[in-house]
Protein backbone atom coordinates (compact mmCIF):
# COMPACT_ATOMS: atom_id res chain seq x y z
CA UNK A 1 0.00 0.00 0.00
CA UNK A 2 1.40 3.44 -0.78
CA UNK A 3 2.69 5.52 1.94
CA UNK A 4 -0.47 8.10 1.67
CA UNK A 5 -2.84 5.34 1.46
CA UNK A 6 -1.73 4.21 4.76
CA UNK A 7 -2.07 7.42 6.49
CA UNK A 8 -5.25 8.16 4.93
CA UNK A 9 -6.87 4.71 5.77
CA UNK A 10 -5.12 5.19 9.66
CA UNK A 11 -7.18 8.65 9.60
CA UNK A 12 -10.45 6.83 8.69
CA UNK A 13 -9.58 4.33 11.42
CA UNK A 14 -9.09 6.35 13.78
CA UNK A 15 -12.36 8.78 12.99
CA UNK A 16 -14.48 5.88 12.18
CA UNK A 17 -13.43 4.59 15.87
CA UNK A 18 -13.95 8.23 17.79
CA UNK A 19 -17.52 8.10 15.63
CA UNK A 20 -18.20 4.65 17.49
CA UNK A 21 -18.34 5.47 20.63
CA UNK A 22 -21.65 6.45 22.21
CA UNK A 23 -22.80 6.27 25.78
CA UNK A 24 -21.65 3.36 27.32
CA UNK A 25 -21.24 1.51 23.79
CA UNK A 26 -17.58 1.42 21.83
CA UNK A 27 -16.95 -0.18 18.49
CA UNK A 28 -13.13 -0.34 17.93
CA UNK A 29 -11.14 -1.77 15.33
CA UNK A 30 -7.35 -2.08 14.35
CA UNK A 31 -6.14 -2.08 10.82
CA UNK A 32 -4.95 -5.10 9.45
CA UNK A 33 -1.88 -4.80 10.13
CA UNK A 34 -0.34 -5.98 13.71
CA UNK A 35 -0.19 -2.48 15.99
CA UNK A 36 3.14 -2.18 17.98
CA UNK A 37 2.16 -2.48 21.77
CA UNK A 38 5.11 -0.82 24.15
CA UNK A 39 5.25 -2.52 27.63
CA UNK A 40 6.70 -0.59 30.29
CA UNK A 41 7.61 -2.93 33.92
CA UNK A 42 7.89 -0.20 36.45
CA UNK A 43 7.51 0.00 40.25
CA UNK A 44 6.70 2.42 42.60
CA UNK A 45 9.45 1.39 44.93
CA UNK A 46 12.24 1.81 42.12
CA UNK A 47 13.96 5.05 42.07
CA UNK A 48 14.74 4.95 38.33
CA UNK A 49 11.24 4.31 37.29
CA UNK A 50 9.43 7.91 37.83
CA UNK A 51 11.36 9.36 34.72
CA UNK A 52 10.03 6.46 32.64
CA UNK A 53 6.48 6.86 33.93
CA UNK A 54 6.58 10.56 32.96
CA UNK A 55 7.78 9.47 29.56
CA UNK A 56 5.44 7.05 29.34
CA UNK A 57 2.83 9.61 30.45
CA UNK A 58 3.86 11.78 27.45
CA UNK A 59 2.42 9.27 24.97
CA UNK A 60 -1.20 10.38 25.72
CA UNK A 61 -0.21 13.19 22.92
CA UNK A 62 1.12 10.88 20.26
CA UNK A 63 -0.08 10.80 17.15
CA UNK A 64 -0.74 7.44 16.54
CA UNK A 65 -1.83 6.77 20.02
CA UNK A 66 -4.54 3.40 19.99
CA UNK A 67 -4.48 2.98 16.10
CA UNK A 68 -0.63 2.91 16.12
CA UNK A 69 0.67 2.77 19.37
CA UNK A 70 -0.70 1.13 22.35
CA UNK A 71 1.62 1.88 25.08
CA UNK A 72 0.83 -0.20 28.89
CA UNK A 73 2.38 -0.28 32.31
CA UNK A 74 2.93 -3.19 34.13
CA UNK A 75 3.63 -2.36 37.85
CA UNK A 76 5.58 -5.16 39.45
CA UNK A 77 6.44 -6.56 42.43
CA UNK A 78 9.33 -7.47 43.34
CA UNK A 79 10.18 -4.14 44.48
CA UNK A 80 7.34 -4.25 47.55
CA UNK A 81 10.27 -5.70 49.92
CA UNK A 82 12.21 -2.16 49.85
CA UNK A 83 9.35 -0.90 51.83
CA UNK A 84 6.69 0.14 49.64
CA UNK A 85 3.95 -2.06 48.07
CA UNK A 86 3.35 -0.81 45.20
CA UNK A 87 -0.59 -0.35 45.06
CA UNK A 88 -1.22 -1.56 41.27
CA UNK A 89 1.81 -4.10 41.32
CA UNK A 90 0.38 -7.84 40.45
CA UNK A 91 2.47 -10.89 40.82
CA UNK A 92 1.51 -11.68 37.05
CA UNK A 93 3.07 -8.91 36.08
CA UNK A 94 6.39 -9.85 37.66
CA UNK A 95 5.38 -13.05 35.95
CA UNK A 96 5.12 -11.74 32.51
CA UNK A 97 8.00 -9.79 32.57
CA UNK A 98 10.30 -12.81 33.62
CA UNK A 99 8.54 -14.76 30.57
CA UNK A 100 10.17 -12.89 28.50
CA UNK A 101 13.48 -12.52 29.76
CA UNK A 102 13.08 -16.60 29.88
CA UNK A 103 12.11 -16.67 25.76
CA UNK A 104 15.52 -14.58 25.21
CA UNK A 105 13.00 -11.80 24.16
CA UNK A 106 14.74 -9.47 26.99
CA UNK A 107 18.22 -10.12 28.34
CA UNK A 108 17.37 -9.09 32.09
CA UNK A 109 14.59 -8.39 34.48
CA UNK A 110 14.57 -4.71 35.20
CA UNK A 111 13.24 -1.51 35.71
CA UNK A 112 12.39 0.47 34.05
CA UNK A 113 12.09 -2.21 31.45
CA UNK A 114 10.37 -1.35 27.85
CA UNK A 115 9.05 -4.47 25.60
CA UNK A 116 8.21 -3.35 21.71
CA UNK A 117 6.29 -5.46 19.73
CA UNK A 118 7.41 -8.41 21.77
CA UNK A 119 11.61 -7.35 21.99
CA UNK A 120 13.44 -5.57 24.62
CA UNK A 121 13.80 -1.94 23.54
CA UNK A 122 16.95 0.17 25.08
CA UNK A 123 15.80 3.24 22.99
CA UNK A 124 14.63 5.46 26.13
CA UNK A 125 17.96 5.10 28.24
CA UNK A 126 19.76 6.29 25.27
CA UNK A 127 17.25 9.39 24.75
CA UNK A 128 16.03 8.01 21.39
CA UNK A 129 13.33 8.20 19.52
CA UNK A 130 10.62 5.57 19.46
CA UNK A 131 10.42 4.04 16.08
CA UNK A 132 7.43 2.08 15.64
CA UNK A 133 8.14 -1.45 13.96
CA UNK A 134 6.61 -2.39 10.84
CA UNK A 135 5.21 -6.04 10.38
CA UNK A 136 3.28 -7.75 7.68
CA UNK A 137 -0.45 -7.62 7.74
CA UNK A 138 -2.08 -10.53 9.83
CA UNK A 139 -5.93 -9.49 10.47
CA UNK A 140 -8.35 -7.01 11.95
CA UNK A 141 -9.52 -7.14 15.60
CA UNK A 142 -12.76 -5.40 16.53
CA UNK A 143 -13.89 -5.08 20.23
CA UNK A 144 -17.32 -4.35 20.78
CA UNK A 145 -18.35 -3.20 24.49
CA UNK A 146 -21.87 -2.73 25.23
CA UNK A 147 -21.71 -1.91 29.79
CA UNK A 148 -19.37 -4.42 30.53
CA UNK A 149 -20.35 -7.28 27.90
CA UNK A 150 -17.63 -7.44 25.27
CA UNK A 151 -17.52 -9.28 21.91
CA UNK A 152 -14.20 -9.54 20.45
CA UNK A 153 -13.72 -10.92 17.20
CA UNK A 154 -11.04 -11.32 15.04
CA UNK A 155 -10.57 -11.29 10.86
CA UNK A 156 -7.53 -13.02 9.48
CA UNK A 157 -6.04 -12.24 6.50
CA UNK A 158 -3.27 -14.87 6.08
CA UNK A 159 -3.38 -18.48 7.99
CA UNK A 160 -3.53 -17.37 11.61
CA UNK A 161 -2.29 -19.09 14.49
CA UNK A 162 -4.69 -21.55 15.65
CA UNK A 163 -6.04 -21.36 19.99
CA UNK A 164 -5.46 -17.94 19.87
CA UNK A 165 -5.88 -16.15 23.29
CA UNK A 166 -7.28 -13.25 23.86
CA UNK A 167 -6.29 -10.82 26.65
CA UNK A 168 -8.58 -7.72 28.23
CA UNK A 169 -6.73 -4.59 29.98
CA UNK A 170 -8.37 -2.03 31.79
CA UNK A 171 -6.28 1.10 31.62
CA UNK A 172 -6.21 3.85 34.51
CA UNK A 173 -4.57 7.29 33.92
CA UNK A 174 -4.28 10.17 36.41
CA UNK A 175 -3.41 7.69 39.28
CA UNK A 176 -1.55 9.80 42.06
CA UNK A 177 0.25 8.41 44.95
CA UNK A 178 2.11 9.92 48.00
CA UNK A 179 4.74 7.36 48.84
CA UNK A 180 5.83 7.25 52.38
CA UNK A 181 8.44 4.70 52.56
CA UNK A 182 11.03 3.13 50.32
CA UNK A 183 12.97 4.50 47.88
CA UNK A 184 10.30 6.95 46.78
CA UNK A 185 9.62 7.86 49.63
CA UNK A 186 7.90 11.81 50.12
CA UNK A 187 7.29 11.38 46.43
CA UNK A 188 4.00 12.16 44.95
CA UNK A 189 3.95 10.02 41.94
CA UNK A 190 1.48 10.24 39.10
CA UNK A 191 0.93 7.17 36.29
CA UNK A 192 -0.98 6.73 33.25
CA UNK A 193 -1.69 3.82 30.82
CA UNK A 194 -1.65 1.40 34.73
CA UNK A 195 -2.78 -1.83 33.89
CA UNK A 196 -5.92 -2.05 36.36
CA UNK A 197 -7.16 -5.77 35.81
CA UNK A 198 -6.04 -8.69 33.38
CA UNK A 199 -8.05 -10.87 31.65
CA UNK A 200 -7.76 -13.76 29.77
CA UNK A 201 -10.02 -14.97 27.68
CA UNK A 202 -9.36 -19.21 26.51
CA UNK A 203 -8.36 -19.80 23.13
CA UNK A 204 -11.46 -20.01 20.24
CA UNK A 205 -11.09 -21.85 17.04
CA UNK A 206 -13.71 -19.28 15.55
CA UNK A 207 -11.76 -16.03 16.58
CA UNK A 208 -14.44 -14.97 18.53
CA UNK A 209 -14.77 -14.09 22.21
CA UNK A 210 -16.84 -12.71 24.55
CA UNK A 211 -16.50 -11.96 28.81
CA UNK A 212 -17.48 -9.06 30.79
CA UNK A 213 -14.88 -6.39 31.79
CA UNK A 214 -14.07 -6.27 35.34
CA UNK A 215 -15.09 -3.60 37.33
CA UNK A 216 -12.64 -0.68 38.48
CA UNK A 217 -13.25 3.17 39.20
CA UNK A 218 -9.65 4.03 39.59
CA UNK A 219 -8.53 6.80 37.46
CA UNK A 220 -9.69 10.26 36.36
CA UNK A 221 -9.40 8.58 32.71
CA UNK A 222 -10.09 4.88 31.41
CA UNK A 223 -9.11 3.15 28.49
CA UNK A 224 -9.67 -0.44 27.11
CA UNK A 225 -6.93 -2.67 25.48
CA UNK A 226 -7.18 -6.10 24.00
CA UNK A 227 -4.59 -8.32 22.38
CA UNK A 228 -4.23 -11.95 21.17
CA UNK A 229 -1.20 -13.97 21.64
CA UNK A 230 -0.29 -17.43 19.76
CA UNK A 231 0.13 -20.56 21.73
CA UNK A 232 3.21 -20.53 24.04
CA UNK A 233 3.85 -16.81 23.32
CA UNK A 234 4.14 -13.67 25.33
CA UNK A 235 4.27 -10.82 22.32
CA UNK A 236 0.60 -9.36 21.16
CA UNK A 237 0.03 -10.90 17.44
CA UNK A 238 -2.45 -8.30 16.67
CA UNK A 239 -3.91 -5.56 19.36
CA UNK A 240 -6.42 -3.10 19.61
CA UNK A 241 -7.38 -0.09 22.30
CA UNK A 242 -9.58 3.12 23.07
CA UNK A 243 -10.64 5.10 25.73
CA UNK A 244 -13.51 3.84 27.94
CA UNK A 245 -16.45 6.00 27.60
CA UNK A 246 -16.77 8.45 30.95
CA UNK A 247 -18.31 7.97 34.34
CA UNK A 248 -18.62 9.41 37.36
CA UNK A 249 -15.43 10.07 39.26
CA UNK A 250 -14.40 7.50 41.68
CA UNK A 251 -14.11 8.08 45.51
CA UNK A 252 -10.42 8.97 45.19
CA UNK A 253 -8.01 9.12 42.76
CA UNK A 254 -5.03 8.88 44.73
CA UNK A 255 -3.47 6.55 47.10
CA UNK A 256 -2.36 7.23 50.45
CA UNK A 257 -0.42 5.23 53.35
């Protein structure tokens, strides 16, 4: 496809997507080709990881952001002995961070720690510039929320890996926290693009799912993210995201110990 072409067909993505969403009902769907998903590991009990977060925090502005870049954080926790548990760590996390390093897919586990499209990226600690990979073309996944049913469902266009699984994020952004202890501590720290809740979703011959998203007010901001994964892999085969229509603002938005 010529270069235009692409960013004209990205631009109808994207506006067809905004256009979808109405009241508490989304319709969201990724081009065909796979869309680069940046994983940050991070901890609040790290003392290199704020800079990263604020990075990360800076995507909210990209250009391509959900149709071209889906960028999560993965709090872990193997930090929480310093002093601090981190309030959004997950042991699954930790977990899916040390799958990778295990698959020779990172060569440590660290953080801050970035994952591209499924590869350890060193980019950020050398100041450069993300460069979003490029892959063939491998399908089109559509999520479809209505409340908190969701229908995911998946078009191949080449010979797709069969038990694909499907994964569900909910997103928080705006997340403060006033550390007291550990290596952060007297730090207010803010996060965006926190993974919330995980959910997986078991494989379907059909490529089609469906579940209901777990509840969580956390956040002044909420987005949705879902990707598949082949069988006895880690890296997103094809992904798709959006922001989570409004509601009303949760008790609190930060977190204090």
């Amino acid at each position: 496809m010529h270069p235009l072409a692409q960013v004209i067909a990205a631009l109808l993505l994207l506006l067809y997507s905004l256009l979808s969403q109405a009241g508490d009902r989304i319709n969201i769907s990724s081009g065909p080709s796979p869309t680069p998903v940046l994983e940050l590991f991070t901890s609040q009990g790290c003392s290199s990881c704020p800079p990263a977060d604020r990075w990360l925090s800076g995507l909210r502005e990209h250009p391509q952001l959900w149709h071209g870049l889906i960028p999560l954080a993965f709090h872990v926790d193997y930090w929480d002995r310093l002093g601090w548990p981190d309030p959004f760590a997950n042991p699954s996390h930790s977990a899916r961070q040390r799958g990778y390093a295990r698959r020779g897919a990172s060569g440590a586990v660290y953080t801050p720690g970035f994952i591209l499209a499924g590869r350890e990226w060193r980019g950020w600690f050398r100041g450069l510039p993300l460069s979003l990979p490029k892959s063939t073309e491998v399908g089109s996944l559509t999520l479809q929320l209505d409340g908190d049913r969701l229908t995911l469902t998946f078009l191949p266009s080449t010979t797709a890996p069969t038990d694909l699984t499907a994964h569900v994020a909910r997103l928080g952004f705006g997340l403060h926290t006033e550390v007291a202890h550990g290596e952060n501590a007297g730090r207010e720290l803010r996060h965006d693009f926190v993974v919330l809740s995980l959910q997986q979703i078991a494989p379907s011959k059909r490529h089609h799912w469906q579940t209901r998203l777990l509840p969580d007010t956390r956040g002044e901001r909420q987005a949705i993210v879902v990707w598949l994964s082949a069988p006895g892999q880690l890296a997103p085969y094809q992904a798709v995201g959006g922001w989570l229509p409004a509601s009303a603002p949760s008790e609190s938005n930060s977190q204090r110990r």
